[in-house]
N, C-alpha and C. Protein backbone atom coordinates (compact mmCIF):
# COMPACT_ATOMS: atom_id res chain seq x y z
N UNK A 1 0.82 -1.19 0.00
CA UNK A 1 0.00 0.00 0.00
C UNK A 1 0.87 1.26 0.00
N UNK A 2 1.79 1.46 0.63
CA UNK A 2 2.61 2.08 0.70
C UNK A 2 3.54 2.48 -0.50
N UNK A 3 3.79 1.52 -1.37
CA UNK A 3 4.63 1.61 -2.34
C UNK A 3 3.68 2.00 -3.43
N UNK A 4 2.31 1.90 -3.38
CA UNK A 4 1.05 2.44 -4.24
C UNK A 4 1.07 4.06 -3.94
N UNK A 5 1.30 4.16 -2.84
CA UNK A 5 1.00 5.64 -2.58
C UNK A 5 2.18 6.56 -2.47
N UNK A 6 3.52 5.58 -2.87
CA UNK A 6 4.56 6.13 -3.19
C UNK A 6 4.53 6.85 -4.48
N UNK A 7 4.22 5.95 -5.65
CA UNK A 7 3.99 6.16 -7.27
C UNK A 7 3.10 6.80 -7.27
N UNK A 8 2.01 6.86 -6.57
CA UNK A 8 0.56 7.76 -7.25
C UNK A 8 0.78 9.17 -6.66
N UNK A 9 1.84 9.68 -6.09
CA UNK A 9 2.29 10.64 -5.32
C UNK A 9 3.76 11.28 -5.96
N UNK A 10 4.14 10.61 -6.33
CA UNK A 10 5.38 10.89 -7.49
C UNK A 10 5.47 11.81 -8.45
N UNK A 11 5.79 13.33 -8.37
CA UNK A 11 5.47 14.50 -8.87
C UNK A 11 5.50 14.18 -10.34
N UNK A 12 6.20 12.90 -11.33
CA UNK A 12 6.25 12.98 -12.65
C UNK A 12 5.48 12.03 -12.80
N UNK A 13 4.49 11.09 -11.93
CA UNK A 13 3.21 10.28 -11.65
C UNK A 13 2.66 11.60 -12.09
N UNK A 14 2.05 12.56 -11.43
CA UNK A 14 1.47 13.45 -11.37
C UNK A 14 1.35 14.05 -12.93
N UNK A 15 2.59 14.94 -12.95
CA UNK A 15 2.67 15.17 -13.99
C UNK A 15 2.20 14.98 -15.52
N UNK A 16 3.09 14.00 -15.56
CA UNK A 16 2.16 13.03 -16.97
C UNK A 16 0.62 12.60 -16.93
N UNK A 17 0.37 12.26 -15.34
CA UNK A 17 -1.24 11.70 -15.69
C UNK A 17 -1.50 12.79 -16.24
N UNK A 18 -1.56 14.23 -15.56
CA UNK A 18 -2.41 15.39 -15.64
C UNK A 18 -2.30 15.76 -17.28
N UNK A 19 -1.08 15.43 -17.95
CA UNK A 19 -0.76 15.60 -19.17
C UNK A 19 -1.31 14.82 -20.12
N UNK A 20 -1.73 14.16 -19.73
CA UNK A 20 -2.62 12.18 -20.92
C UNK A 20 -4.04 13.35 -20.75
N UNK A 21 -4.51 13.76 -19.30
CA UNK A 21 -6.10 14.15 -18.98
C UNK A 21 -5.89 15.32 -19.92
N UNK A 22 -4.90 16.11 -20.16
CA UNK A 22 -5.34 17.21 -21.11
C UNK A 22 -5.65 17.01 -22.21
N UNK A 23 -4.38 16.12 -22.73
CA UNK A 23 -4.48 15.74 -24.03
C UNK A 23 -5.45 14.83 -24.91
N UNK A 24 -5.87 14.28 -23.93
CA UNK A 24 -7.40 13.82 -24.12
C UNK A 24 -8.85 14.07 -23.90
N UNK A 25 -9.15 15.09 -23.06
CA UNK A 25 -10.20 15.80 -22.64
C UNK A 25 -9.99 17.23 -23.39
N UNK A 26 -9.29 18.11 -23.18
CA UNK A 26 -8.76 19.34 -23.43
C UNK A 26 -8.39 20.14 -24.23
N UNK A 27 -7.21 19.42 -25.22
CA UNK A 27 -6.27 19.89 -26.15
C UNK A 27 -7.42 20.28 -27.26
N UNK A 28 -7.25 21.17 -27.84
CA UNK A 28 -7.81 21.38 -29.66
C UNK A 28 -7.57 20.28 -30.38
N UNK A 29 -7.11 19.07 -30.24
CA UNK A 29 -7.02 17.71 -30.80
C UNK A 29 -7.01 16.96 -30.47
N UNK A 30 -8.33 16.75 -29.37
CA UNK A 30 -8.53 15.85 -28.25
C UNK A 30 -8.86 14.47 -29.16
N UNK A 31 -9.37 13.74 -28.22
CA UNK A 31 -9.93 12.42 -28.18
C UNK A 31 -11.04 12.00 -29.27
N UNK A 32 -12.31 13.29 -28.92
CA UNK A 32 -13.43 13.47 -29.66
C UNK A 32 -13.31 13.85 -30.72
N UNK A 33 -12.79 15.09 -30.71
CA UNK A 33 -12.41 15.85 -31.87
C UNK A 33 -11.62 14.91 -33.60
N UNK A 34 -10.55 14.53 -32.83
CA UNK A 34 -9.78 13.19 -33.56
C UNK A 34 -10.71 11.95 -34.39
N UNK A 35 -11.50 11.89 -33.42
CA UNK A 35 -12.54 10.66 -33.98
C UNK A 35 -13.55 11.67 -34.74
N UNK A 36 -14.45 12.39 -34.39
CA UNK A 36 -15.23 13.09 -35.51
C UNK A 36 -14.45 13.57 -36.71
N UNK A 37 -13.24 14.23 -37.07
CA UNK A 37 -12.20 14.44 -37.99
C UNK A 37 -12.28 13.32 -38.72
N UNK A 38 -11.67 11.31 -38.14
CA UNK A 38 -11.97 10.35 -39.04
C UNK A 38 -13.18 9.77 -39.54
N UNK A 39 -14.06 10.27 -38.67
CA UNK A 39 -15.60 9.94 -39.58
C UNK A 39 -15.66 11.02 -40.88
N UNK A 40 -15.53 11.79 -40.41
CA UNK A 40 -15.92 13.27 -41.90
C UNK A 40 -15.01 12.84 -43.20
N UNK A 41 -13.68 12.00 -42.23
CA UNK A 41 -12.71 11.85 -43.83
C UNK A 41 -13.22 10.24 -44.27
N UNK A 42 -13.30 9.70 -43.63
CA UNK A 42 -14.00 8.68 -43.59
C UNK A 42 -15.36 8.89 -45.07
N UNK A 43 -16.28 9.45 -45.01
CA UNK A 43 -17.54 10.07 -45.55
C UNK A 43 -16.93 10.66 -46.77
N UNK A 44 -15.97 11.33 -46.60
CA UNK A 44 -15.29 12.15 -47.86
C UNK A 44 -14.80 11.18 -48.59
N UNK A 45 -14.40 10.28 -47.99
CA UNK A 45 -13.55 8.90 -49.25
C UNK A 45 -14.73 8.39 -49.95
N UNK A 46 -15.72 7.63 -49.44
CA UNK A 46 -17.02 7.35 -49.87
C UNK A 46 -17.35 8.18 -50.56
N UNK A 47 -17.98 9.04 -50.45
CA UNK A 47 -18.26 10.13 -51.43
C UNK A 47 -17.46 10.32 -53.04
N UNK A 48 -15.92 10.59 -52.67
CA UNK A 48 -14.93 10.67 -53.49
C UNK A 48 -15.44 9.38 -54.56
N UNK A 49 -15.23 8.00 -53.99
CA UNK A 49 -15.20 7.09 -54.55
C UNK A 49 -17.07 7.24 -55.22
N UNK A 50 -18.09 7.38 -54.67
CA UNK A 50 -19.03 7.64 -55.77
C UNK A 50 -19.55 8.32 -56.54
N UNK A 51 -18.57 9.30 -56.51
CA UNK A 51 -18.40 10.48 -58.10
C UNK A 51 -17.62 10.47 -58.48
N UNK A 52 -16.61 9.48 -58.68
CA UNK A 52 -15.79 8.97 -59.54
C UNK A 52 -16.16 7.65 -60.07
N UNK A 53 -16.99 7.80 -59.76
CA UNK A 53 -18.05 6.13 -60.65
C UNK A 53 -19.07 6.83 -61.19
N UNK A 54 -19.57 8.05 -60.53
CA UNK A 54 -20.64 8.62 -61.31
C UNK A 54 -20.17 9.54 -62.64
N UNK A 55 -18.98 10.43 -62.72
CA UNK A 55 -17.87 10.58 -63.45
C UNK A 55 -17.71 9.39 -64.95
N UNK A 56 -17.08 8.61 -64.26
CA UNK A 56 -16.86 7.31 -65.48
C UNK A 56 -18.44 6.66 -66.14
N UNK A 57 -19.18 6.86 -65.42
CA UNK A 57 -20.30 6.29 -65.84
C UNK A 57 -21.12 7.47 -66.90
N UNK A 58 -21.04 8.96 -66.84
CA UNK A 58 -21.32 10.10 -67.34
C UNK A 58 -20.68 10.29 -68.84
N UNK A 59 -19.01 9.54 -68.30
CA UNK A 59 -18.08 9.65 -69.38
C UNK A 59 -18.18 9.00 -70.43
N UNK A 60 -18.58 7.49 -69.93
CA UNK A 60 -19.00 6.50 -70.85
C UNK A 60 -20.12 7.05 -71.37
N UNK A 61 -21.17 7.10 -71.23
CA UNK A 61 -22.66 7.74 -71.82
C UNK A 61 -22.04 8.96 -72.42
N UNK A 62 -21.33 9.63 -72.62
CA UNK A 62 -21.10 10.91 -73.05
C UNK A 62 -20.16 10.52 -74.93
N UNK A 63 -19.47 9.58 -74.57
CA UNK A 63 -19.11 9.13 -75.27
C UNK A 63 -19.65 7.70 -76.50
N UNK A 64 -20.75 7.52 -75.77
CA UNK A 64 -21.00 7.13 -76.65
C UNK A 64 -22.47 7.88 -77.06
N UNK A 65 -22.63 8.68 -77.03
CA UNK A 65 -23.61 9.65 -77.85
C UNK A 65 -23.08 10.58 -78.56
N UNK A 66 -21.25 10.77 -78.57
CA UNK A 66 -21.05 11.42 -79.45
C UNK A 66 -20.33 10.52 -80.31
N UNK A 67 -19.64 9.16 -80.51
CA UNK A 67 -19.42 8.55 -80.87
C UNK A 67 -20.20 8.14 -82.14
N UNK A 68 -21.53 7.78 -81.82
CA UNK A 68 -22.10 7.34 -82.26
C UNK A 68 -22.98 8.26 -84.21
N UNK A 69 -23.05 8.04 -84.95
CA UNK A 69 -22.63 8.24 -86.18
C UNK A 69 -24.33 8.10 -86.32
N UNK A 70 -25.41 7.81 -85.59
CA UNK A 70 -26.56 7.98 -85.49
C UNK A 70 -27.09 8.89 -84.67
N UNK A 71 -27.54 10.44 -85.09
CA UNK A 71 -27.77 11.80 -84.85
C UNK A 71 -29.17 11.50 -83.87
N UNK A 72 -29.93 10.68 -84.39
CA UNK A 72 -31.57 10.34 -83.59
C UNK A 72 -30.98 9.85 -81.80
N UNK A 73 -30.31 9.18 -81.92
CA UNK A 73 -29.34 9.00 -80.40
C UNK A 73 -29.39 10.26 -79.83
N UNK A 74 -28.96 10.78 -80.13
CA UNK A 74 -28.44 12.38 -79.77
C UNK A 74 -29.55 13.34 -79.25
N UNK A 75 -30.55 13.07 -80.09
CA UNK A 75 -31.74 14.28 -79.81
C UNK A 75 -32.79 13.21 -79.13
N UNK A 76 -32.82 11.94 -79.20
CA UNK A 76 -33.57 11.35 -78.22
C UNK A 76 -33.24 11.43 -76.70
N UNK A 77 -31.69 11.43 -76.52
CA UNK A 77 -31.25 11.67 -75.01
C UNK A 77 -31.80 13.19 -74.15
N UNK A 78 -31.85 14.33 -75.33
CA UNK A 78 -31.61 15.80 -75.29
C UNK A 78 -33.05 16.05 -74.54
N UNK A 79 -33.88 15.10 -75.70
CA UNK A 79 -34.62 15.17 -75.34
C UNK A 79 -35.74 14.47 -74.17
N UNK A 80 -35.60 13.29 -74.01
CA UNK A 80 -35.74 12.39 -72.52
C UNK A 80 -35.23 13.77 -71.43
N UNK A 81 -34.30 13.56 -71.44
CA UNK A 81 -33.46 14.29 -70.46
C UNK A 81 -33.51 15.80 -70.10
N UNK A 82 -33.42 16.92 -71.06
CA UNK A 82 -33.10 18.14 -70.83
C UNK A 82 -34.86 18.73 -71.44
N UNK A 83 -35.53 18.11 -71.82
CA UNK A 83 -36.87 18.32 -71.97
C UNK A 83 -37.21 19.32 -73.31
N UNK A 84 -36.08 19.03 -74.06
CA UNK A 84 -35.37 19.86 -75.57
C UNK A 84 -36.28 19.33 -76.21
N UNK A 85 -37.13 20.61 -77.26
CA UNK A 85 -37.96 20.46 -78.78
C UNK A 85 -37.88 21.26 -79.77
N UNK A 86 -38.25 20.78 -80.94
CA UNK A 86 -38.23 21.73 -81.84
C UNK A 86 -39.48 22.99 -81.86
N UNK A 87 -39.10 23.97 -82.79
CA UNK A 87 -39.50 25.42 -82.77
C UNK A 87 -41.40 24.50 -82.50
N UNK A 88 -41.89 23.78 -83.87
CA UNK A 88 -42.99 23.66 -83.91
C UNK A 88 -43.72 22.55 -82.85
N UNK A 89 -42.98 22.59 -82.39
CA UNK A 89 -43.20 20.99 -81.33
C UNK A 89 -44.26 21.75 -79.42
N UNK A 90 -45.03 20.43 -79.75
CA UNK A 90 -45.25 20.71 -77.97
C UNK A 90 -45.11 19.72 -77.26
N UNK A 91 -44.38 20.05 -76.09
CA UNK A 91 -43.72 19.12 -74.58
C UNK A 91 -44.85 18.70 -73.61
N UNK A 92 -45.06 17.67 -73.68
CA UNK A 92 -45.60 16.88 -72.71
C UNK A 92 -45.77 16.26 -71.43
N UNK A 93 -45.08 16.91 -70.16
CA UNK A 93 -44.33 15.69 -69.63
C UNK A 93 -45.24 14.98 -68.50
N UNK A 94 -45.43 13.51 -68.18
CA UNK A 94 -45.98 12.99 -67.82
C UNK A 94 -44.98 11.88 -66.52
N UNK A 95 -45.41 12.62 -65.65
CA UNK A 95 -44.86 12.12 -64.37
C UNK A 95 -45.31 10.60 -63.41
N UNK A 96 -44.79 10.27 -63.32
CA UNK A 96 -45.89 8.94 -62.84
C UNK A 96 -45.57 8.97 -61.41
């Protein structure tokens, strides 16, 4: 008991604990802080990684509508998509 209350009394006992309690409760780069930081980068990789699939997948479709040597491709997408008609034309759109 004695030799317990030697060490827990030991000014660089002291010291350092008090120094772990800052640096983990305290510091601007605590404990919490550290772990919310690897979730956010965490989320950012994910992310990263699915707009760079949404990217390649855009790229591919992009390429092959201009690729492609059939013009009706072209104005069928324009039009599905961007809701594009001609001067005499009327737009329809039907939502389900």
């Amino acid at each position: 008991m004695k030799k317990v209350f030697k060490v827990v009394t030991n000014k660089f006992f002291i010291t350092g604990f008090t120094f772990m309690i800052w640096c983990l409760f305290f510091d601007q780069n605590d404990w919490f802080t550290l772990h919310a930081r690897q979730r956010d980068l965490d989320d950012l990789k994910s992310n990263i990684t699915f707009l760079n699939g949404e990217i390649n997948k855009m790229t591919a479709e992009r390429k092959t509508l201009t690729d492609s040597l059939d013009r009706g491709k072209l104005e069928q997408y324009a039009r599905e998509n961007y809701r594009m008609k001609k001067e005499n034309e009327d737009v329809y759109v039907i939502e389900k």
